[in-house]
Protein backbone atom coordinates (compact mmCIF):
# COMPACT_ATOMS: atom_id res chain seq x y z
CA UNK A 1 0.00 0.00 0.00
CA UNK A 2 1.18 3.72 -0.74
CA UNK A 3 1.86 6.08 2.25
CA UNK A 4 0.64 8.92 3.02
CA UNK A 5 1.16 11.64 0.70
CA UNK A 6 3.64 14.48 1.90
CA UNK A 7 1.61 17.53 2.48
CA UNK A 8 4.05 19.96 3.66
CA UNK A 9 5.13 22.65 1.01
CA UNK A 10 7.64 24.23 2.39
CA UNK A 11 9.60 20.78 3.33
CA UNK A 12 9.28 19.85 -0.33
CA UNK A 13 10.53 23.10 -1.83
CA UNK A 14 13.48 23.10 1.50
CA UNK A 15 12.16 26.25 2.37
CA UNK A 16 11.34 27.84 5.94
CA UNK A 17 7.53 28.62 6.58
CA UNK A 18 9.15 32.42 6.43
CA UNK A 19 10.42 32.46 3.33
CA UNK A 20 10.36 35.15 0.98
CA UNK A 21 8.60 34.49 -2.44
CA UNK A 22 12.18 35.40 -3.79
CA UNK A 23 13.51 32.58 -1.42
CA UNK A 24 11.04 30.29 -2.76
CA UNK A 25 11.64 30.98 -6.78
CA UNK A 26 15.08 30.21 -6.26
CA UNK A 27 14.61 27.23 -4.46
CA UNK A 28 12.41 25.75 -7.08
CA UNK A 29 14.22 26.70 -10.20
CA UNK A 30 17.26 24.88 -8.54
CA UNK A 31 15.10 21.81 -7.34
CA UNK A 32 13.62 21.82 -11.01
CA UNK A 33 16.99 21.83 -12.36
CA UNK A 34 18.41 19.36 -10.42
CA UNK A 35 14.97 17.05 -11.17
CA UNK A 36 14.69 17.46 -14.74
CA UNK A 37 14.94 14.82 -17.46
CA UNK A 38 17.65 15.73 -19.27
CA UNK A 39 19.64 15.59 -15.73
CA UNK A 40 18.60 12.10 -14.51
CA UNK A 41 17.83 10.26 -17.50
CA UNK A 42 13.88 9.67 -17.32
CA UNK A 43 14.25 8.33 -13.61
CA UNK A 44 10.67 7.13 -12.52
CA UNK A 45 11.10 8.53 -8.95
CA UNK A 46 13.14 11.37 -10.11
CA UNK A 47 10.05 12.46 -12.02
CA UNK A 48 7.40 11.87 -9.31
CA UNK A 49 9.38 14.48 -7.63
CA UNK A 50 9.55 17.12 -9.99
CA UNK A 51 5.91 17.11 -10.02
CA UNK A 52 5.62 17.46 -6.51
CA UNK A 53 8.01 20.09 -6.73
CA UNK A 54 5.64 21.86 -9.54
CA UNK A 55 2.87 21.69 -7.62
CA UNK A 56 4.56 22.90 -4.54
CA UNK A 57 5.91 26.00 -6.33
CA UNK A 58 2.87 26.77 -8.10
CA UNK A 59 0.62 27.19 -4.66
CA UNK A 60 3.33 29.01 -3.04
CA UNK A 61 4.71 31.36 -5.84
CA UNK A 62 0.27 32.89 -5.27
CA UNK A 63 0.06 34.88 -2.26
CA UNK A 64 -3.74 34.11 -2.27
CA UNK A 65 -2.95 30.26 -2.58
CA UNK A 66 -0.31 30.32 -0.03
CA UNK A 67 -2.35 32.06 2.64
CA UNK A 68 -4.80 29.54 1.96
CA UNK A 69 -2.75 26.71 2.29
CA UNK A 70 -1.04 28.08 5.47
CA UNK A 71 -4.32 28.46 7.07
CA UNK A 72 -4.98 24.77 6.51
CA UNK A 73 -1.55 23.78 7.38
CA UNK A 74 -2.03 25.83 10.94
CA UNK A 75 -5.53 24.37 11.81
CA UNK A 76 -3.53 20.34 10.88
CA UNK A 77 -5.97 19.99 8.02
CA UNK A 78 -3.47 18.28 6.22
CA UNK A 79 -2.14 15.94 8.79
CA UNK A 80 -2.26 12.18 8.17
CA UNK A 81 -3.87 11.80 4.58
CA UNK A 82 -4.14 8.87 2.91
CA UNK A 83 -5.19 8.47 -0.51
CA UNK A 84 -5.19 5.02 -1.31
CA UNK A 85 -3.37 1.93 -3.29
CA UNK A 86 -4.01 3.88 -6.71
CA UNK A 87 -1.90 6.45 -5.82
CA UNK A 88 -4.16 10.05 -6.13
CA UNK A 89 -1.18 12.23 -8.20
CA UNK A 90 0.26 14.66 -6.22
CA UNK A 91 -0.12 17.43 -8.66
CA UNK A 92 -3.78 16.69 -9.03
CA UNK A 93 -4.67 16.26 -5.28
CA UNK A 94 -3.41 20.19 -4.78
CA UNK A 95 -4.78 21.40 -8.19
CA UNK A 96 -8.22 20.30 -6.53
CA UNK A 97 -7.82 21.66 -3.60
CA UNK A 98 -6.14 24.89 -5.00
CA UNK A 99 -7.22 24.99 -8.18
CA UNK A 100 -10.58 26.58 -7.97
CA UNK A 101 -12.41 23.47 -6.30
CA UNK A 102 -13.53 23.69 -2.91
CA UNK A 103 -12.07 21.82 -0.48
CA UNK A 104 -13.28 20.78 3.01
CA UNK A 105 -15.65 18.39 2.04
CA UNK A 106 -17.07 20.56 0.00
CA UNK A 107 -17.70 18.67 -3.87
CA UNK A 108 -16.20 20.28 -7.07
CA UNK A 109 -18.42 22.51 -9.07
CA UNK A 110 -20.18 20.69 -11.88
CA UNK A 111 -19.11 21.33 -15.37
CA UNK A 112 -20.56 20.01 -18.20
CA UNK A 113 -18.81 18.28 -20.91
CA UNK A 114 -19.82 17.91 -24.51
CA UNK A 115 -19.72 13.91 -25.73
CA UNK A 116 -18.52 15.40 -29.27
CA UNK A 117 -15.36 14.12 -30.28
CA UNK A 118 -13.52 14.57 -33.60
CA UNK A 119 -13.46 11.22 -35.93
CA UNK A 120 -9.94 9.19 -36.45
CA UNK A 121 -7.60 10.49 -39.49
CA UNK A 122 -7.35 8.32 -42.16
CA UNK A 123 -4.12 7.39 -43.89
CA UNK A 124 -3.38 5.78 -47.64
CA UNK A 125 -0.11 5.01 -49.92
CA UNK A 126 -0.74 5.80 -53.58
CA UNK A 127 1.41 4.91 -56.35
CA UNK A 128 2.38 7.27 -59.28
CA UNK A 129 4.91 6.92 -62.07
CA UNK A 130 6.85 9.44 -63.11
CA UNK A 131 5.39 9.96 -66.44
CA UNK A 132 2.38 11.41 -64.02
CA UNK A 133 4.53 12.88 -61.72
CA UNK A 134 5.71 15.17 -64.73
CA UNK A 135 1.86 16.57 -65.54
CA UNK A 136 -0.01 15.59 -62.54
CA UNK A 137 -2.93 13.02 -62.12
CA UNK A 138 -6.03 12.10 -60.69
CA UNK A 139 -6.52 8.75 -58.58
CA UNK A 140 -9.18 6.96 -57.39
CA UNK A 141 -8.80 5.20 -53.89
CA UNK A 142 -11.67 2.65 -52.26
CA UNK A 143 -11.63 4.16 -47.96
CA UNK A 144 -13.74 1.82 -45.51
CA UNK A 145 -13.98 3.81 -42.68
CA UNK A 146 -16.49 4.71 -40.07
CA UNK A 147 -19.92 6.82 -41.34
CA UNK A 148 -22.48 8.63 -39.36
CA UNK A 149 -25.10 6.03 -38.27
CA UNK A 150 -28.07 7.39 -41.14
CA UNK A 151 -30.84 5.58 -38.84
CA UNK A 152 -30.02 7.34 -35.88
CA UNK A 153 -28.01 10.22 -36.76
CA UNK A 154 -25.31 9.90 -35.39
CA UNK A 155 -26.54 9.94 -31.38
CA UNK A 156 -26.43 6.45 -30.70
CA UNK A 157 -29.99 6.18 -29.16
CA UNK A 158 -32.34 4.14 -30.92
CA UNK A 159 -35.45 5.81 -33.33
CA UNK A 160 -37.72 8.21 -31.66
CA UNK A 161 -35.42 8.40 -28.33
CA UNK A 162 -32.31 10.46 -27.60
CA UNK A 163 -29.71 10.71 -24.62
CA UNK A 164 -30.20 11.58 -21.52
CA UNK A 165 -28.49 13.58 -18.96
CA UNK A 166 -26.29 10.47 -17.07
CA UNK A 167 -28.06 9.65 -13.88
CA UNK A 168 -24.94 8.49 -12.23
CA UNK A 169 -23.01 11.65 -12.72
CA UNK A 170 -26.40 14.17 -13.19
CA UNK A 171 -24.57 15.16 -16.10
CA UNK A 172 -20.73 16.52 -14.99
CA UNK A 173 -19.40 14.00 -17.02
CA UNK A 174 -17.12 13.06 -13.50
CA UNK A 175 -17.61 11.30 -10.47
CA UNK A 176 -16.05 12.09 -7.17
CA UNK A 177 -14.17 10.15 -4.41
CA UNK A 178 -11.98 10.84 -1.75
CA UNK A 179 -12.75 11.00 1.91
CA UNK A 180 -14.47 13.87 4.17
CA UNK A 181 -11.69 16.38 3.85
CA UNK A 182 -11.88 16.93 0.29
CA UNK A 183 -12.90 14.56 -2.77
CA UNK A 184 -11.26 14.20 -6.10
CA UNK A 185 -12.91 13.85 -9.51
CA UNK A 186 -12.35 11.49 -12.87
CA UNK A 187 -14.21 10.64 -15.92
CA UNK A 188 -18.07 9.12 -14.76
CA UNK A 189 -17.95 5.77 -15.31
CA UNK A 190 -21.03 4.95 -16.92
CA UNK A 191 -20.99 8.20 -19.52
CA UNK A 192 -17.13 8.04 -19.98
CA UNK A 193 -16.76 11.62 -18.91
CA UNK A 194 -19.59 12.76 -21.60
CA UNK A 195 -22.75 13.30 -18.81
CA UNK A 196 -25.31 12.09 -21.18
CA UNK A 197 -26.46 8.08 -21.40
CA UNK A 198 -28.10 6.01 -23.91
CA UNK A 199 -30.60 4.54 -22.24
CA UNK A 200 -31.77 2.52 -25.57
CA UNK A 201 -29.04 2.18 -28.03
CA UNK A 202 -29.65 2.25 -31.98
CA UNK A 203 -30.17 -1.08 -33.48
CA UNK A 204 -28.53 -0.55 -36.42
CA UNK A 205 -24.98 1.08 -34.66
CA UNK A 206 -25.38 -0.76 -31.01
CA UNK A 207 -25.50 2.84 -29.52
CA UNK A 208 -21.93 4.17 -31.31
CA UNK A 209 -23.36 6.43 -33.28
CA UNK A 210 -21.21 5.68 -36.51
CA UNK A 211 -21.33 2.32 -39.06
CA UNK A 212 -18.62 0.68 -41.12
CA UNK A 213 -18.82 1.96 -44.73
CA UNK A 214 -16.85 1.82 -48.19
CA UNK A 215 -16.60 5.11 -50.52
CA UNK A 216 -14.16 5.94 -53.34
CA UNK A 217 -12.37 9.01 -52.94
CA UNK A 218 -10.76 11.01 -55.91
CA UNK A 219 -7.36 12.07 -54.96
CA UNK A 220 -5.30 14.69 -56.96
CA UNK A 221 -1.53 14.30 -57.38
CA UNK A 222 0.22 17.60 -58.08
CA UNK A 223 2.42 17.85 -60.72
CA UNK A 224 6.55 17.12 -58.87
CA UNK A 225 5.49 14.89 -55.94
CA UNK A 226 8.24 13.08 -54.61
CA UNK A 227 8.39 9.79 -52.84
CA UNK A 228 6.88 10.40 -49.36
CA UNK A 229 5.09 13.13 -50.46
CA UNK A 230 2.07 13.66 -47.46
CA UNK A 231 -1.26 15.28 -48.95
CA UNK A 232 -3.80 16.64 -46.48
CA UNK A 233 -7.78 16.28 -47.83
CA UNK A 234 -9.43 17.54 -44.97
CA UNK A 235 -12.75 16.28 -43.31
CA UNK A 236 -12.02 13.10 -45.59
CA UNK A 237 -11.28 11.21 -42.37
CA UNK A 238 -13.70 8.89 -40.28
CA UNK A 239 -17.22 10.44 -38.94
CA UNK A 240 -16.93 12.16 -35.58
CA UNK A 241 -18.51 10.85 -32.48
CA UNK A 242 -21.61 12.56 -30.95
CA UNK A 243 -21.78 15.62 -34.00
CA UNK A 244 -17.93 16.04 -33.64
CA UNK A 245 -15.99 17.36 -36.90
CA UNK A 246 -14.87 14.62 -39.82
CA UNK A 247 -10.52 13.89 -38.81
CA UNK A 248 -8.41 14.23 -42.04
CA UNK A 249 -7.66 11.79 -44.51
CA UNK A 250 -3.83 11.92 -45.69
CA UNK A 251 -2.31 10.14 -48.69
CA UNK A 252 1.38 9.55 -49.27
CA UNK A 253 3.42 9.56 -52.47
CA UNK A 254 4.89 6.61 -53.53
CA UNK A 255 6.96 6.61 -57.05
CA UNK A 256 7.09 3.34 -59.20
CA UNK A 257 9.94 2.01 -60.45
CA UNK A 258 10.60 3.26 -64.03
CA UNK A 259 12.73 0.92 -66.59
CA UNK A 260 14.48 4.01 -67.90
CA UNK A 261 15.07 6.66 -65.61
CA UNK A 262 16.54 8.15 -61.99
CA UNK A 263 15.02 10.83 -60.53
CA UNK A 264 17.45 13.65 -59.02
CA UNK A 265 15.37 16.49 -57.67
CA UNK A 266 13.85 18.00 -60.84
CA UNK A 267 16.24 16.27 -63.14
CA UNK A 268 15.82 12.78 -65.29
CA UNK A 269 19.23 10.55 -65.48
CA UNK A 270 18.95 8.04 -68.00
CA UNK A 271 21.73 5.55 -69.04
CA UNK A 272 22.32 5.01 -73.39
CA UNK A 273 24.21 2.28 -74.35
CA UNK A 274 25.90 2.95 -78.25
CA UNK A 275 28.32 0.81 -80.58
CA UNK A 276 31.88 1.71 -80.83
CA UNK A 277 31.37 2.58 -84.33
CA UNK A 278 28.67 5.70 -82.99
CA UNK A 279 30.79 6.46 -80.62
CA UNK A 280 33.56 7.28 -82.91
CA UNK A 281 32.04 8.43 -86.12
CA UNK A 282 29.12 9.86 -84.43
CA UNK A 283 25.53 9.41 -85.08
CA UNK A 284 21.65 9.73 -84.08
CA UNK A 285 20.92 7.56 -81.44
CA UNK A 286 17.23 6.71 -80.49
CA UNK A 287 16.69 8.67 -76.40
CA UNK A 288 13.62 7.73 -74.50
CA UNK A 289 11.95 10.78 -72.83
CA UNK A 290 8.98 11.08 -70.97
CA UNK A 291 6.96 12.03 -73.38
CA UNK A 292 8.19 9.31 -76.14
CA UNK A 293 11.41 8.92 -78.55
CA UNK A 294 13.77 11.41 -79.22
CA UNK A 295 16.74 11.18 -81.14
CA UNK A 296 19.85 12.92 -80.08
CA UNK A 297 23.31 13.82 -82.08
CA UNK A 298 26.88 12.20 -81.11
CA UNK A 299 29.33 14.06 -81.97
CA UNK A 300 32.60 11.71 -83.68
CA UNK A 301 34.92 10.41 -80.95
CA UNK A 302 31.95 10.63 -78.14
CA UNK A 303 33.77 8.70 -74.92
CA UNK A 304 31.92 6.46 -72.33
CA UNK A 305 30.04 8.55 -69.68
CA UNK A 306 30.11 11.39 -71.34
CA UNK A 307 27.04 13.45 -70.19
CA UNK A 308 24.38 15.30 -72.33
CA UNK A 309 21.85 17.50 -70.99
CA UNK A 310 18.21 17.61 -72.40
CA UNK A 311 16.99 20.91 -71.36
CA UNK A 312 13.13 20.98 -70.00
CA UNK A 313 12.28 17.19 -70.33
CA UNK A 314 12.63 16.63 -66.42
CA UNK A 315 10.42 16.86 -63.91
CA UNK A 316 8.65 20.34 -62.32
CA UNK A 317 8.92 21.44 -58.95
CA UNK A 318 5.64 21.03 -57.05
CA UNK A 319 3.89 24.17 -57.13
CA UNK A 320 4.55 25.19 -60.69
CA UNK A 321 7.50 26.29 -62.12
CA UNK A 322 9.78 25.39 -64.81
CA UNK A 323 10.85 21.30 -65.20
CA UNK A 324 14.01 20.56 -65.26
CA UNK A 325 16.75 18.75 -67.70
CA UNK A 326 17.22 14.88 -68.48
CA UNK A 327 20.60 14.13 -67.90
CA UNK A 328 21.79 11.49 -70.95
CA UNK A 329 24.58 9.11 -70.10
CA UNK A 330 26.36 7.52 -72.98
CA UNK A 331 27.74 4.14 -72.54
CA UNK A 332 30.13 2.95 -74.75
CA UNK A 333 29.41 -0.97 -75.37
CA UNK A 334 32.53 -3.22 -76.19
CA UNK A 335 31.45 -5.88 -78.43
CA UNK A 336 31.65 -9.17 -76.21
CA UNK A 337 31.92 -11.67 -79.73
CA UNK A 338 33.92 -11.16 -83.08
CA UNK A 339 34.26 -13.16 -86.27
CA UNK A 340 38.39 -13.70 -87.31
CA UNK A 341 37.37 -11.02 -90.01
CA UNK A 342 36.50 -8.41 -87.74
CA UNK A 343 39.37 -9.47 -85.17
CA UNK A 344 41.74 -9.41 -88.08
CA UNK A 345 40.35 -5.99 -88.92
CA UNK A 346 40.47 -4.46 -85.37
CA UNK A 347 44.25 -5.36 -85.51
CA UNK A 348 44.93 -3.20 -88.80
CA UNK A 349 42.94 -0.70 -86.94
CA UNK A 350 44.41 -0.34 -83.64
CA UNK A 351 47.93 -0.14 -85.29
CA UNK A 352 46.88 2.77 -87.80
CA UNK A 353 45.47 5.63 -85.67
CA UNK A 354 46.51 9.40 -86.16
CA UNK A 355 48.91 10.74 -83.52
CA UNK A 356 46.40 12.17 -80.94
CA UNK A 357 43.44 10.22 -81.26
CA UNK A 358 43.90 8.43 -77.60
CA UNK A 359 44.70 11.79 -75.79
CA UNK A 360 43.89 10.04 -72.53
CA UNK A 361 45.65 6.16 -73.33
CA UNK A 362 48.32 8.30 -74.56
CA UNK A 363 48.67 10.29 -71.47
CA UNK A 364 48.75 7.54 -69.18
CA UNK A 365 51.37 5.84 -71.10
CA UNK A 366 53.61 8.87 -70.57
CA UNK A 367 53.31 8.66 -66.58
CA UNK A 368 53.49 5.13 -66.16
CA UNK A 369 56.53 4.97 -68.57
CA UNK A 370 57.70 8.55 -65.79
CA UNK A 371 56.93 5.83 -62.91
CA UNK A 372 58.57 3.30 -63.85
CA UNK A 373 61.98 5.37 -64.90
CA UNK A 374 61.90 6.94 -61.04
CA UNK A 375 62.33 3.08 -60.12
């Protein structure tokens, strides 16, 4: 079982029943300092007594709060309080006392709670390639997710009935406990903290007030989503309870995997493979874009991963704005079979090029042959 809760301020905060309320800042800010998370690491006890501390310092630091609580301290109203196995939180046991509640037996004012709360949000992947990414597009997407009940609107009380205020609470929406100094109050039982009670539920909802349903919802992909992309279509979500507002219903961007292309930001990278003979004596080779075939010019003596740029056939930036370029890799393929003819031919070849036409062979030649005269 749980003792009894410490009641004395002043012995939490290490301050004398004289102190100044400049005393008593300073003693908190270096208690709460000393107690906070970063300092000891999420400690369980180390955190019940920071909020002891907080609600200590925030009676004290009001003059009207303090006087209050030294009046009670003087008379022993505090002395010897128990408040049970569950443990009554510290904080909330002087916020009810303090806090505008009366104490001394006395019950908390009544407030009245509305039962509306706002319906779930709603969450859905949709998959887009990047020929739509380029222009936009429009998706439909099948949602089950929880209506307003039509046969009983949405109150959860069955046809020609309607809630009531909650006999067990007489509407607060909380029920009380304690003992005869002062009682406490939590969420009513029997209304869940709303104060009204279905006395017959809806046959159709069993009294919740929303049904299971299926709709299609048309979805609009701007033109430059990225993967991840998170788009917010709001009151989309699931029904609210009790006449609450609709939640949201989000949908992430997911792109598909395209046989051609890499996306970088706004820019296309695309890999061409080309003979050695295009390579060399240049030539049109066949491009894929994202809007078809184009054909783009080699210039003679092109070399492997050389890059070209294709201004405007990339991707926009989402928004609007102007797309950006597809970025052309050439690949220069090495023939992996030859007849003796063509072997033969290659030979003749290699041994019959103008001075200059390896610029880079020719330049690595010269420093390995520099390397290998330093040994």
């Amino acid at each position: 079982m749980r003792s009894a809760v410490k009641t004395d301020l002043y012995e939490i905060l290490g301050v004398a029943e004289t102190a100044s309320q400049d005393e008593i800042r300073k003693a908190y800010r270096e208690l709460a300092r000393k107690y906070h998370p970063d300092k000891t690491g999420g400690d369980k006890a180390a955190e019940t007594r920071l909020k002891e501390i907080n609600a200590a310092y925030g009676i004290l630091k009001k003059a009207d709060k303090r006087a209050e609580y030294d009046k009670r301290r003087q008379s022993g109203g505090f002395e010897g309080i128990d408040f049970g196995e569950d443990g009554a939180d510290f904080a909330d046991i002087f916020s009810a006392m303090f806090g505008g509640a009366a104490g001394g037996g006395q019950r908390a004012r009544t407030r009245t709670r509305s039962a509306a709360r706002p319906g779930n949000d709603l969450e859905a992947r949709v998959r887009v390639t990047l020929a739509e990414v380029a222009i936009g597009a429009k998706k439909t997407l099948r949602v089950n997710r929880a209506e307003t009940c039509s046969d009983c609107g949405g109150s959860g009380a069955a046809k020609g009935t309607s809630p009531v205020t909650c006999p067990d609470c007489g509407g607060s929406g909380q029920a009380g406990r304690g003992n005869s100094f002062f009682q406490m109050s939590q969420a009513c039982a029997r209304c869940s903290g709303s104060g009204q009670a279905i006395l017959k539920p809806c046959g159709v909802c069993a009294g919740t007030g929303r049904t299971p349903a299926q709709r299609d919802l048309n979805v609009t992909i701007p033109a430059g989503a990225d993967e991840g992309t998170r788009l917010r279509i709001a009151g989309e979500g699931e029904a609210g309870i009790q006449g609450g507002p609709r939640g949201n219903f989000y949908v992430r961007v997911e792109l598909e995997p395209d046989l051609f292309f890499k996306r970088e930001g706004q820019n296309l990278v695309c890999e061409v493979p080309v003979t050695f003979a295009d390579a060399a004596l240049g030539a049109k080779v066949s491009v894929p874009t994202l809007e078809g075939v184009a054909k783009l010019n080699l210039e003679p003596g092109t070399q492997s991963g050389t890059k070209l740029r294709m201004r405007g056939l990339g991707l926009p930036p989402m928004g609007g704005g102007a797309r950006g370029d597809e970025i052309v890799t050439i690949l220069v393929e090495v023939p992996r079979k030859l007849t003796d003819d063509q072997k033969r031919l290659l030979r003749e070849f290699d041994g019959n090029y103008e001075t200059g036409s390896h610029t880079l062979r020719d330049a690595f030649r010269a420093l390995l042959k520099r390397l290998r005269g330093a040994d």
